[in-house]
N, C-alpha and C. Protein backbone atom coordinates (compact mmCIF):
# COMPACT_ATOMS: atom_id res chain seq x y z
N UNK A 1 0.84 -1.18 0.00
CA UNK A 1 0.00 0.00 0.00
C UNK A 1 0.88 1.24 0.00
N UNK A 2 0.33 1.91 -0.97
CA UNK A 2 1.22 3.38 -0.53
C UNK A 2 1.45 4.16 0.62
N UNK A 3 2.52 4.90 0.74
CA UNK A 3 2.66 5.57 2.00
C UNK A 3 1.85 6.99 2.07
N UNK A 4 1.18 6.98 0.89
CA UNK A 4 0.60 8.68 0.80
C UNK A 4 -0.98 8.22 0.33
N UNK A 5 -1.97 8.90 -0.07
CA UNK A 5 -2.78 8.82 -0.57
C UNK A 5 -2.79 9.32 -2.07
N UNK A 6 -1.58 10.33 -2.32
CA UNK A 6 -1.36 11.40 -3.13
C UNK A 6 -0.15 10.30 -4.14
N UNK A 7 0.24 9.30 -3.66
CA UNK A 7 1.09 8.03 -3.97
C UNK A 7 0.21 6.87 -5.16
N UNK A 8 -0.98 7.13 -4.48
CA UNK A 8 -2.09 5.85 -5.42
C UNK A 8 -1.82 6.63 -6.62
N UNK A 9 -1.44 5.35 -7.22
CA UNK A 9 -1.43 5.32 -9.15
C UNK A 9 -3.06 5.43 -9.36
N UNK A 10 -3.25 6.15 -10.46
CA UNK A 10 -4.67 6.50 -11.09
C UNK A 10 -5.14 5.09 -11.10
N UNK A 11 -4.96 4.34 -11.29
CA UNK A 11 -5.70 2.80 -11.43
C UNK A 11 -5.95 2.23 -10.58
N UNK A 12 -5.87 2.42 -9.28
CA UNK A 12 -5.49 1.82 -8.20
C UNK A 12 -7.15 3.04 -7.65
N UNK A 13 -7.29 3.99 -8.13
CA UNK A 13 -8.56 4.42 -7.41
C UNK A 13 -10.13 4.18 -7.97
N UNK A 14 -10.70 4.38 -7.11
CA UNK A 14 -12.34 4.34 -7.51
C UNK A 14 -12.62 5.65 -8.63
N UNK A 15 -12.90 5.30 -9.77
CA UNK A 15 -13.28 6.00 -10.42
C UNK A 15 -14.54 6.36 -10.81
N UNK A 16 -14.67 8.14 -10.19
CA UNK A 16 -16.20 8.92 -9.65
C UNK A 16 -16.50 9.83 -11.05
N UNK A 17 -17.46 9.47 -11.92
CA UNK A 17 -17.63 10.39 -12.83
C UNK A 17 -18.87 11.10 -13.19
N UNK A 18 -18.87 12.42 -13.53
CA UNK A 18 -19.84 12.95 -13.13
C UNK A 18 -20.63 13.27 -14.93
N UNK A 19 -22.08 12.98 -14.89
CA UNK A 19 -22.44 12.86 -16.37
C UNK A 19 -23.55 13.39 -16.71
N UNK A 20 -24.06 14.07 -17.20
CA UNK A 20 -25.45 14.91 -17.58
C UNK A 20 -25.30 15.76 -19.12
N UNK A 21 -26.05 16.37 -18.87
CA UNK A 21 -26.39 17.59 -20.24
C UNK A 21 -25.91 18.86 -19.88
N UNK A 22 -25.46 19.40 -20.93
CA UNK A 22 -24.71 20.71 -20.90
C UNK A 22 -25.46 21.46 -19.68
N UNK A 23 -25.11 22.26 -18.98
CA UNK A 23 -25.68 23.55 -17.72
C UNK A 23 -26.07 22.66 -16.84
N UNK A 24 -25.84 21.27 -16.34
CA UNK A 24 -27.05 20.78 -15.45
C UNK A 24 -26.25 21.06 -14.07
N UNK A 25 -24.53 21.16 -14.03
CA UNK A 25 -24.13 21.76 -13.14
C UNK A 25 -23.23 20.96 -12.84
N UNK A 26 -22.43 19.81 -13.39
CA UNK A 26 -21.60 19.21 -13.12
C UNK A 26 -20.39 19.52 -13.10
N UNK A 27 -19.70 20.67 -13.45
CA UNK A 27 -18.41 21.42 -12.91
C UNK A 27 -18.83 22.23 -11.82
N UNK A 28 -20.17 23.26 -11.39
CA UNK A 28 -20.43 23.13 -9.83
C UNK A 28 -20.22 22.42 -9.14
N UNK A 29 -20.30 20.88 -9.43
CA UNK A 29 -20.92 20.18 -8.44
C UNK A 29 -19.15 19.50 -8.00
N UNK A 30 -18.48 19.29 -9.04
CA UNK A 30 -17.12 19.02 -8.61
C UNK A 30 -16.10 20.12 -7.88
N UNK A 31 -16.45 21.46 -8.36
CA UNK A 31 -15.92 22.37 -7.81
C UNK A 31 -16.31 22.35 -6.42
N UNK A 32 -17.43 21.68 -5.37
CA UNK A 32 -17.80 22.05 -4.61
C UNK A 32 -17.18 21.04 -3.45
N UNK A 33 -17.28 19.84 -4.17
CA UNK A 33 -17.07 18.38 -3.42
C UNK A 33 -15.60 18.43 -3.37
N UNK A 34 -14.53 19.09 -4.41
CA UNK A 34 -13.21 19.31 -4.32
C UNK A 34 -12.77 20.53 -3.29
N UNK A 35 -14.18 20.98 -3.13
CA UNK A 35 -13.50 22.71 -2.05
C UNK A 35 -12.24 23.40 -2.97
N UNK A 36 -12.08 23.39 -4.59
CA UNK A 36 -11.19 23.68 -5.43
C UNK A 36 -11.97 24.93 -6.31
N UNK A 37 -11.84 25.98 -7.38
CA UNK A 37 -12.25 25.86 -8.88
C UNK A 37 -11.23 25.73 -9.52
N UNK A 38 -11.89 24.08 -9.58
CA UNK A 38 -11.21 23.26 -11.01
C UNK A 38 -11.49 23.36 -11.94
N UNK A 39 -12.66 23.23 -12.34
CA UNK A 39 -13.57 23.32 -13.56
C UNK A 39 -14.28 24.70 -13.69
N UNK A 40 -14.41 25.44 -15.39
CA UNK A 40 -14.61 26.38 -15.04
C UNK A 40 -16.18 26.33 -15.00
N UNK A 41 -16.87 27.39 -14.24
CA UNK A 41 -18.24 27.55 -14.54
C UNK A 41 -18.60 28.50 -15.35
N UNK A 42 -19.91 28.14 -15.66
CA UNK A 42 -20.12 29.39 -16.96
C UNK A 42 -21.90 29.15 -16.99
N UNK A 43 -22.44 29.99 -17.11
CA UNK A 43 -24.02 29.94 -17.94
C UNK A 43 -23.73 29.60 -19.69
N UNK A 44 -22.80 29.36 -20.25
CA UNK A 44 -23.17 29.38 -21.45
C UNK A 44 -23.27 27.86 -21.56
N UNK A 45 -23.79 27.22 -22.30
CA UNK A 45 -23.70 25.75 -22.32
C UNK A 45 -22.34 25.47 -23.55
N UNK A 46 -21.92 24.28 -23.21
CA UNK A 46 -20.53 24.09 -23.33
C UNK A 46 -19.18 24.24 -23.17
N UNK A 47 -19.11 24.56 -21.94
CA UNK A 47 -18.18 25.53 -21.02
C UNK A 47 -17.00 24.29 -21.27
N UNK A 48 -17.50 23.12 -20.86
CA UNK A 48 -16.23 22.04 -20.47
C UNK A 48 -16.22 21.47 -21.52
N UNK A 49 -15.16 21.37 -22.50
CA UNK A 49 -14.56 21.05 -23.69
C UNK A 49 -14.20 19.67 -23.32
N UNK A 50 -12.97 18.98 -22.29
CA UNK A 50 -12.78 18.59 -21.95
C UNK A 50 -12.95 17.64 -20.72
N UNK A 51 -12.80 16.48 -20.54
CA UNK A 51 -12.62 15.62 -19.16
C UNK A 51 -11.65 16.99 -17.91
N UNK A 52 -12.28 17.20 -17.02
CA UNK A 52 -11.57 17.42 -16.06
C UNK A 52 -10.85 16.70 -15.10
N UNK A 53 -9.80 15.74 -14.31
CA UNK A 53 -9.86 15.12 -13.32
C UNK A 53 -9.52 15.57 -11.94
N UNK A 54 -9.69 15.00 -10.86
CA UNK A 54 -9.08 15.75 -9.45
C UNK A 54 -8.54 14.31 -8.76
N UNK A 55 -7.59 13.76 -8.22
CA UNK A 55 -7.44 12.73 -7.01
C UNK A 55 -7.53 13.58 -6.03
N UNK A 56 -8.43 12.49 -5.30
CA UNK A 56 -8.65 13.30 -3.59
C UNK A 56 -8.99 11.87 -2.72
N UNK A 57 -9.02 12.26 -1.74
CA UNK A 57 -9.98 10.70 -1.07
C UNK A 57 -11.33 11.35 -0.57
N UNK A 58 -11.77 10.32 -0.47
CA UNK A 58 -13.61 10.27 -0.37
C UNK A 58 -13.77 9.21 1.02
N UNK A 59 -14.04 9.28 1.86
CA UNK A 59 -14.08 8.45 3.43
C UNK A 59 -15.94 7.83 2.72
N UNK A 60 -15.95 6.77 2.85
CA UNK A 60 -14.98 5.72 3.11
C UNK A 60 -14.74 5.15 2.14
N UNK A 61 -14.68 5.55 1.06
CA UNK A 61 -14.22 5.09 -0.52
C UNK A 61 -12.62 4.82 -0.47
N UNK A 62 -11.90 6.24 0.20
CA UNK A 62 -10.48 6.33 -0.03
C UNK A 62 -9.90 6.93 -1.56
N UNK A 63 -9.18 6.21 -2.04
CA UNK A 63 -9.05 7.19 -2.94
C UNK A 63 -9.34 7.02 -4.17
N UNK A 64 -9.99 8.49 -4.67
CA UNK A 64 -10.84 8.24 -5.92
C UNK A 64 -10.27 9.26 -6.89
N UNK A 65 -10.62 9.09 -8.07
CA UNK A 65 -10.30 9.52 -9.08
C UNK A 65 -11.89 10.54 -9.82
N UNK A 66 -12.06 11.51 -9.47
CA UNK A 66 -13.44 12.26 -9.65
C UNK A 66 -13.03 12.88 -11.14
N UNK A 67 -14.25 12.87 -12.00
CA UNK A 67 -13.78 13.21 -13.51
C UNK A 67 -15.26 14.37 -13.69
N UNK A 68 -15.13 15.46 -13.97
CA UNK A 68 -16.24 15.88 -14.66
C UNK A 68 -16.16 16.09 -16.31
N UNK A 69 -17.32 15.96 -16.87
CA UNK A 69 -17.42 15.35 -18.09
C UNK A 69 -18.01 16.30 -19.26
N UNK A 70 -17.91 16.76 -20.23
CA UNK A 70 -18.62 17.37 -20.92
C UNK A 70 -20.05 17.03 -21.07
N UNK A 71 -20.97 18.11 -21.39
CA UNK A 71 -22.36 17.47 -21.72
C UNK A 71 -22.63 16.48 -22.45
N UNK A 72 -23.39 15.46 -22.25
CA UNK A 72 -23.73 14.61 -23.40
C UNK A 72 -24.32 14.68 -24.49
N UNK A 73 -25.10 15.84 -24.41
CA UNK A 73 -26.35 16.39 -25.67
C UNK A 73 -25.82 17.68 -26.13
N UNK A 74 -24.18 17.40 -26.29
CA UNK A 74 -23.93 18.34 -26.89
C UNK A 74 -24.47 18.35 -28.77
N UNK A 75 -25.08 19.16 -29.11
CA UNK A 75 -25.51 19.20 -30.62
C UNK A 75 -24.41 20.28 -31.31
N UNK A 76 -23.22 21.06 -31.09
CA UNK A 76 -22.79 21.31 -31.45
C UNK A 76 -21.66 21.04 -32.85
N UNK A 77 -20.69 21.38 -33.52
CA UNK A 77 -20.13 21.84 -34.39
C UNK A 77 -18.81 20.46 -33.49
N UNK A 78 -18.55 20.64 -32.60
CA UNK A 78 -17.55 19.68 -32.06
C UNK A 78 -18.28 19.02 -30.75
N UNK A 79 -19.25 19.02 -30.69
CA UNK A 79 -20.47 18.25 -30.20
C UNK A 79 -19.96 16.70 -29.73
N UNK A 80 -19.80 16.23 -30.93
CA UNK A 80 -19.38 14.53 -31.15
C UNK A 80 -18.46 14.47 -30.47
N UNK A 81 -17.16 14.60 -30.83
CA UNK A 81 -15.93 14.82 -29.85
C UNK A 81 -16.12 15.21 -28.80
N UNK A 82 -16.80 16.01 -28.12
CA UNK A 82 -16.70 15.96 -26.92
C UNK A 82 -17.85 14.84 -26.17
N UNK A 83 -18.87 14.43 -26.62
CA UNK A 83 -19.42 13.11 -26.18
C UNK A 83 -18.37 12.34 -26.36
N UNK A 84 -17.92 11.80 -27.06
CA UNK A 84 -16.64 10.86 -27.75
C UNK A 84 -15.94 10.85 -25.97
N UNK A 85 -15.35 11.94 -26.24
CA UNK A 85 -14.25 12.04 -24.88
C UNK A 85 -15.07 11.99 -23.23
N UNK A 86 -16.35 12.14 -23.34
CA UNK A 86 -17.42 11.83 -22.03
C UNK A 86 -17.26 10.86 -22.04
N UNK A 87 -17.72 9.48 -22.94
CA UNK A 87 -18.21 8.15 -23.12
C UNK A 87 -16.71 7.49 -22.43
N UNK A 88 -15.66 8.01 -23.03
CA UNK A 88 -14.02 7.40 -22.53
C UNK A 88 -14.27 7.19 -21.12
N UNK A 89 -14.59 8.24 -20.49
CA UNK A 89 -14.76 8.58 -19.29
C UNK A 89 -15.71 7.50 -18.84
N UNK A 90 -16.39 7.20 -19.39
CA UNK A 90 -17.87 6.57 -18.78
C UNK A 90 -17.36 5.30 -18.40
N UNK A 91 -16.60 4.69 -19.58
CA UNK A 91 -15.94 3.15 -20.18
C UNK A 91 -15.12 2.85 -19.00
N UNK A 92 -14.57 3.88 -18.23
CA UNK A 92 -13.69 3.32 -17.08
C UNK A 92 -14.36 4.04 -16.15
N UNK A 93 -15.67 4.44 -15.62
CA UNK A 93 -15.90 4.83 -14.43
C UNK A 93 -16.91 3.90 -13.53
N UNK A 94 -16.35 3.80 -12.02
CA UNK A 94 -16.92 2.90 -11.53
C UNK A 94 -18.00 2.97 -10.45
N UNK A 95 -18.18 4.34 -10.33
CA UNK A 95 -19.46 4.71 -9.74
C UNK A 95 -19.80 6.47 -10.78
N UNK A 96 -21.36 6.06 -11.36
CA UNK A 96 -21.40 7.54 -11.85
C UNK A 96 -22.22 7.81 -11.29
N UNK A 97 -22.04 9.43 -11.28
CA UNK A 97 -23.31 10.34 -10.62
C UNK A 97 -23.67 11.13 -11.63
N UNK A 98 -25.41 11.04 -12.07
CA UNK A 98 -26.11 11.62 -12.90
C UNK A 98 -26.51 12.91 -12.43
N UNK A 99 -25.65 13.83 -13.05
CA UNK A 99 -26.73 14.95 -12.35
C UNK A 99 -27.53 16.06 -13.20
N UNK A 100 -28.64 16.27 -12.80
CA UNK A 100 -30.16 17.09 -13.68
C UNK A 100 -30.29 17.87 -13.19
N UNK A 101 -30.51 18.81 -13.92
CA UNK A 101 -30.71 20.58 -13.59
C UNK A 101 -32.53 20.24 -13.28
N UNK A 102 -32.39 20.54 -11.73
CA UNK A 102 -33.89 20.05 -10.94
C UNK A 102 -34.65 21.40 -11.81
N UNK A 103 -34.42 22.58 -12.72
CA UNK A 103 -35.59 23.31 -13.38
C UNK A 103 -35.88 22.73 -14.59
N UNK A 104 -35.21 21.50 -14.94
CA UNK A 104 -36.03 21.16 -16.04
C UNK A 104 -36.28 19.62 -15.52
N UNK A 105 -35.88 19.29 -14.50
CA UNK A 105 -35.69 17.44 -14.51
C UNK A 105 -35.47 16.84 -15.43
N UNK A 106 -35.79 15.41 -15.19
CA UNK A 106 -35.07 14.45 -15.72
C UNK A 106 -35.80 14.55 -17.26
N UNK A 107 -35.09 14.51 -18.45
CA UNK A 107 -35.82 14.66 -19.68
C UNK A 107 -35.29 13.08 -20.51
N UNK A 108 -35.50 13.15 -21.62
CA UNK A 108 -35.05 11.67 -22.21
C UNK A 108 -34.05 11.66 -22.54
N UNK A 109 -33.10 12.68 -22.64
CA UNK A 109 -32.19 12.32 -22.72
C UNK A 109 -30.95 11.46 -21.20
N UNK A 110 -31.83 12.58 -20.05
CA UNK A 110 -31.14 12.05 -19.26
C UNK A 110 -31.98 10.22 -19.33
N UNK A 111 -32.65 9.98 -19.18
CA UNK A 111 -33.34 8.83 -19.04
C UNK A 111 -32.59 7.58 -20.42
N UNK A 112 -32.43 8.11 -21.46
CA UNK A 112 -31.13 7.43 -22.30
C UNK A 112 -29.67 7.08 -21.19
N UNK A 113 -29.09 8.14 -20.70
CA UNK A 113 -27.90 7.77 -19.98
C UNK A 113 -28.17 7.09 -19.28
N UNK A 114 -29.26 7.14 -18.39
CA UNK A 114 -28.86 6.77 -17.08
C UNK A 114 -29.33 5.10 -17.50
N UNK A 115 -30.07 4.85 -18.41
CA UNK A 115 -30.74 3.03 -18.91
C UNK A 115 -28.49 2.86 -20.05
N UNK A 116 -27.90 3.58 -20.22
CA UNK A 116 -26.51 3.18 -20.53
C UNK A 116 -25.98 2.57 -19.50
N UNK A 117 -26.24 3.70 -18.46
CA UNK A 117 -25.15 3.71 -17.21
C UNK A 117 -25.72 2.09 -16.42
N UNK A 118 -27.08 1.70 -16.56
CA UNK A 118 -27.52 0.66 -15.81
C UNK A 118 -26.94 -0.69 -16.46
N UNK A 119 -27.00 -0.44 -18.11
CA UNK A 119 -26.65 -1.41 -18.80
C UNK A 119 -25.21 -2.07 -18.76
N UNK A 120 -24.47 -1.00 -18.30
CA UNK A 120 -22.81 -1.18 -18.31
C UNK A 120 -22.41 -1.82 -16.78
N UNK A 121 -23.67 -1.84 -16.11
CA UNK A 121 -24.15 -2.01 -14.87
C UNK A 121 -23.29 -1.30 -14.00
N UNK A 122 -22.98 -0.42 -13.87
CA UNK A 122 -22.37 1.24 -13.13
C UNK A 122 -22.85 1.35 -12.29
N UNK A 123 -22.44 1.17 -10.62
CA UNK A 123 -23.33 2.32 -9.49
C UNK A 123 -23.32 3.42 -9.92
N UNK A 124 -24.44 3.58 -9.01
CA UNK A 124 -25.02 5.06 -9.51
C UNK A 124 -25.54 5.88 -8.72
N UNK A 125 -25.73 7.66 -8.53
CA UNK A 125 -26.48 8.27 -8.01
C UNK A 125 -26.94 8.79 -8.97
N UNK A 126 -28.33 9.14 -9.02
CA UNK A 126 -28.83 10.26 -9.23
C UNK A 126 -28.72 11.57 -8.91
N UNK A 127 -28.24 12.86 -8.93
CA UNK A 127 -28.59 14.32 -8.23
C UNK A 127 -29.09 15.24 -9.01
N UNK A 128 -29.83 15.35 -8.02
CA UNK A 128 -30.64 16.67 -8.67
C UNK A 128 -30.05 18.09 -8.30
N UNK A 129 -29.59 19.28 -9.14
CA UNK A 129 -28.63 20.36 -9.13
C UNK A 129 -29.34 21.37 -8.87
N UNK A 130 -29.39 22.46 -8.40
CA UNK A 130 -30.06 23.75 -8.66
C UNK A 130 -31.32 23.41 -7.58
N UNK A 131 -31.49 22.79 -6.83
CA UNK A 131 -32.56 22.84 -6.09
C UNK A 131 -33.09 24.30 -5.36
N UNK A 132 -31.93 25.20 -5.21
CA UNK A 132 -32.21 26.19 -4.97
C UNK A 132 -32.75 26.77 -5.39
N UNK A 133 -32.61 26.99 -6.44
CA UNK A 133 -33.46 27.63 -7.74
C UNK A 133 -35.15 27.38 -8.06
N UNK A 134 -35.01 26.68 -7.83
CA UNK A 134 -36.80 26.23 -7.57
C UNK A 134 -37.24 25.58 -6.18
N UNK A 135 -38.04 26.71 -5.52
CA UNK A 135 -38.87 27.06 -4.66
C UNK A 135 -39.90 25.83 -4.35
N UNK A 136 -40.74 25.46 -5.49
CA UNK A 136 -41.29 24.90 -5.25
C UNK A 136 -40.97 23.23 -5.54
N UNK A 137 -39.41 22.98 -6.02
CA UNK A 137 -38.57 21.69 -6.22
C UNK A 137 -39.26 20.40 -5.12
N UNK A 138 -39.78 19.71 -5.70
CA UNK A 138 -39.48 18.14 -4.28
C UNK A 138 -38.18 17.15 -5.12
N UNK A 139 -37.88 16.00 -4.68
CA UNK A 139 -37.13 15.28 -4.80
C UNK A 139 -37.33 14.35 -6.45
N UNK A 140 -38.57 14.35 -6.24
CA UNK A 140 -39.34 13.57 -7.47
C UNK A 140 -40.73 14.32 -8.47
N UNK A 141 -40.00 15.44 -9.03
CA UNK A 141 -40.95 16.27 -9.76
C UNK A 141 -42.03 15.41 -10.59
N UNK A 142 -41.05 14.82 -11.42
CA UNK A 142 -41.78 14.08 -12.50
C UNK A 142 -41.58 12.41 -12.49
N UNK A 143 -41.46 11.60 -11.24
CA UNK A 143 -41.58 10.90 -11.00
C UNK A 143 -40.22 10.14 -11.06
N UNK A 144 -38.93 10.62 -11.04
CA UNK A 144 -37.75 10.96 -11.15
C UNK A 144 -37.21 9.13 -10.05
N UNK A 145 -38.01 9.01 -9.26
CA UNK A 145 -37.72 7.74 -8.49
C UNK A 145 -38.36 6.60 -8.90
N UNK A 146 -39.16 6.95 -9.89
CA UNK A 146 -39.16 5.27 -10.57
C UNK A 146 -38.15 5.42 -12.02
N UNK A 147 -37.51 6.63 -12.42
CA UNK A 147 -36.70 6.54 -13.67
C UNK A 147 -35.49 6.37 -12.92
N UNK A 148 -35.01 6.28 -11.86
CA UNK A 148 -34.17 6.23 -11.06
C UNK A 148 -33.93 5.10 -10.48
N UNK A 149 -35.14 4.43 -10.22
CA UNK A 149 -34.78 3.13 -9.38
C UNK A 149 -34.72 3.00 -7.81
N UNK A 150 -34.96 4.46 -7.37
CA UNK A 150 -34.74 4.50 -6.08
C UNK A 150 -34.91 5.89 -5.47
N UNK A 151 -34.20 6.53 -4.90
CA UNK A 151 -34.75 8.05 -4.23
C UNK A 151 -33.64 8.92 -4.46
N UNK A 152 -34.19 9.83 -5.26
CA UNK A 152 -32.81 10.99 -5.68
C UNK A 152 -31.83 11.93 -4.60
N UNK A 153 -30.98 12.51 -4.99
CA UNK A 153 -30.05 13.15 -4.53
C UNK A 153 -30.49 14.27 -4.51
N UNK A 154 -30.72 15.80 -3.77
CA UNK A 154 -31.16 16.69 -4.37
C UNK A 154 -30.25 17.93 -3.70
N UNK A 155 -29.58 18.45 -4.63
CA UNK A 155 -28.72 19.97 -3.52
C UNK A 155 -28.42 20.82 -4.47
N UNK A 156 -27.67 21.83 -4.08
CA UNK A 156 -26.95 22.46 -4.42
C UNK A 156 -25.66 22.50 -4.30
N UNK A 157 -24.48 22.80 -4.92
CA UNK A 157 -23.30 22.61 -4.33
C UNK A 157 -22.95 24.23 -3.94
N UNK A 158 -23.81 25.25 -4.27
CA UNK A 158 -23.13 26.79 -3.74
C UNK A 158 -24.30 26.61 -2.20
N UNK A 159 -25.42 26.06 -1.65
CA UNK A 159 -25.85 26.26 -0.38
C UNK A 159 -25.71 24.85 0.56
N UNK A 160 -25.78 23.72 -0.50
CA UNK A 160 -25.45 22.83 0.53
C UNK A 160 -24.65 22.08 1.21
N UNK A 161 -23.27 22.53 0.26
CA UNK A 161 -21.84 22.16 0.50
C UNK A 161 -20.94 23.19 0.94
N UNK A 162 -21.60 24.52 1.20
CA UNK A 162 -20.42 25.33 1.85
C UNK A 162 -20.48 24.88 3.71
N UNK A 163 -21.28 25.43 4.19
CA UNK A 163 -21.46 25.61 5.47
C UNK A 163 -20.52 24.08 6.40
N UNK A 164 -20.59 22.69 5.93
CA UNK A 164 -20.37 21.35 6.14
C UNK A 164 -19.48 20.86 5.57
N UNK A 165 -19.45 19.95 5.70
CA UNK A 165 -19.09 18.46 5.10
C UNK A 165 -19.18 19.00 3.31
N UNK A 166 -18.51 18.85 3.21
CA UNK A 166 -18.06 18.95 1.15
C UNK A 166 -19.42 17.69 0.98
N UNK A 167 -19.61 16.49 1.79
CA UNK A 167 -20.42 15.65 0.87
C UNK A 167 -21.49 15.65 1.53
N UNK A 168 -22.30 16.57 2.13
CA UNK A 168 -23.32 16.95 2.56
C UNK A 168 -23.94 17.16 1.47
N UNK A 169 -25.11 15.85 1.20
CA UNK A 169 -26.37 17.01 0.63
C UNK A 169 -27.69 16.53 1.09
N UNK A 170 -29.01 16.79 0.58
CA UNK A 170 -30.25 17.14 1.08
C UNK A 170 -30.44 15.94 0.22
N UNK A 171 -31.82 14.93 0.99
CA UNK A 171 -32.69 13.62 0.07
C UNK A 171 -33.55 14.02 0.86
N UNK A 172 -34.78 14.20 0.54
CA UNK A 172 -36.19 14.39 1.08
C UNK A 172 -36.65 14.88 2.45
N UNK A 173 -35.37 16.29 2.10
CA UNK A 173 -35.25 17.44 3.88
C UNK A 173 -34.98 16.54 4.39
N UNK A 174 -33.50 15.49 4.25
CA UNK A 174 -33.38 14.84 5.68
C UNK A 174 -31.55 15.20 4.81
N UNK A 175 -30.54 15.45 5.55
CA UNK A 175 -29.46 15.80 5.79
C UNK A 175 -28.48 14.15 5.53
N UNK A 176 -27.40 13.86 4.40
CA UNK A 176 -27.13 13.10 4.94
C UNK A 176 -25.63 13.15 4.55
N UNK A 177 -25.05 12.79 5.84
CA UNK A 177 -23.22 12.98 5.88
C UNK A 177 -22.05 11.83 5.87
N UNK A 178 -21.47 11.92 5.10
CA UNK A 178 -20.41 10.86 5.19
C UNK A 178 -20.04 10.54 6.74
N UNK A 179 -19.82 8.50 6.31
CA UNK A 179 -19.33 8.19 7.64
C UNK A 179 -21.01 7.44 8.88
């Protein structure tokens, strides 16, 4: 075993990748869980060209390899290529987290990934992003826990990850913290 954590060879960690549609907030959501800005943020859709990665450890995972990913529905001009370089990402990740911009929820496209992500048979979370943003948000707008399989994730990473725990977030107003 290594003497560092900062020592683990990339292969040697759990690989955490983060996967949705352009704006849904997945360079937030790594910027938040890293306590870093790694990734840049932007309102424009297509901000992340590229795979981002971070090594960090995750209790009680240890050490992981966190990737945020370009949008998947990119329809753009270099669109393809950057799905192309998501999917790489996907092919070696061993827990993904889906995350949906909670003002539009889950649409078909996310509902395409996430029946990929099941097929490749991938753990998985669901999160729902931007909860702040809508007032009147629950956990399961549009029935989000039977396209899910189970009970969603729902936060923010600018209100529910500053104050705590980086992996603090909100499932159905109940608080839940690593460990």
């Amino acid at each position: 075993m290594p003497a560092s954590l900062n020592a683990t060879p990339s292969g040697e960690r759990t690989h955490i990748g983060l996967f949705g549609c352009r704006n849904a907030g997945k360079s937030s959501l790594i910027n938040a869980i890293t306590g870093q800005d790694l990734a840049i943020v932007s309102d424009y859709k297509g901000t992340t060209t590229d795979p981002v990665s971070k090594a960090m450890e995750i209790l009680p995972l240890g050490p992981v390899l966190l990737t945020d990913t370009p949008g998947m529905d990119d329809d753009t001009d270099l669109g393809q290529s950057r799905i192309e370089k998501a999917r790489l990402v996907l092919r070696s990740t061993d827990i993904a987290l889906l995350v949906v911009d909670a003002a539009t929820g889950m649409n078909d496209f996310d509902r395409k990934l996430l029946q990929e992500i099941r097929d490749r048979k991938i753990p998985y979370l669901v999160v729902f992003n931007k909860c702040d943003l809508v007032p009147s948000f629950t956990p399961a707008p549009d029935g989000a826990a039977d396209h899910c399989g189970g009970s969603p994730l729902c936060g923010s990473p600018e209100t529910q990850m500053q104050s705590g725990s980086r992996a603090r977030v909100t499932r159905r107003n109940r608080t839940l913290r690593p460990g």
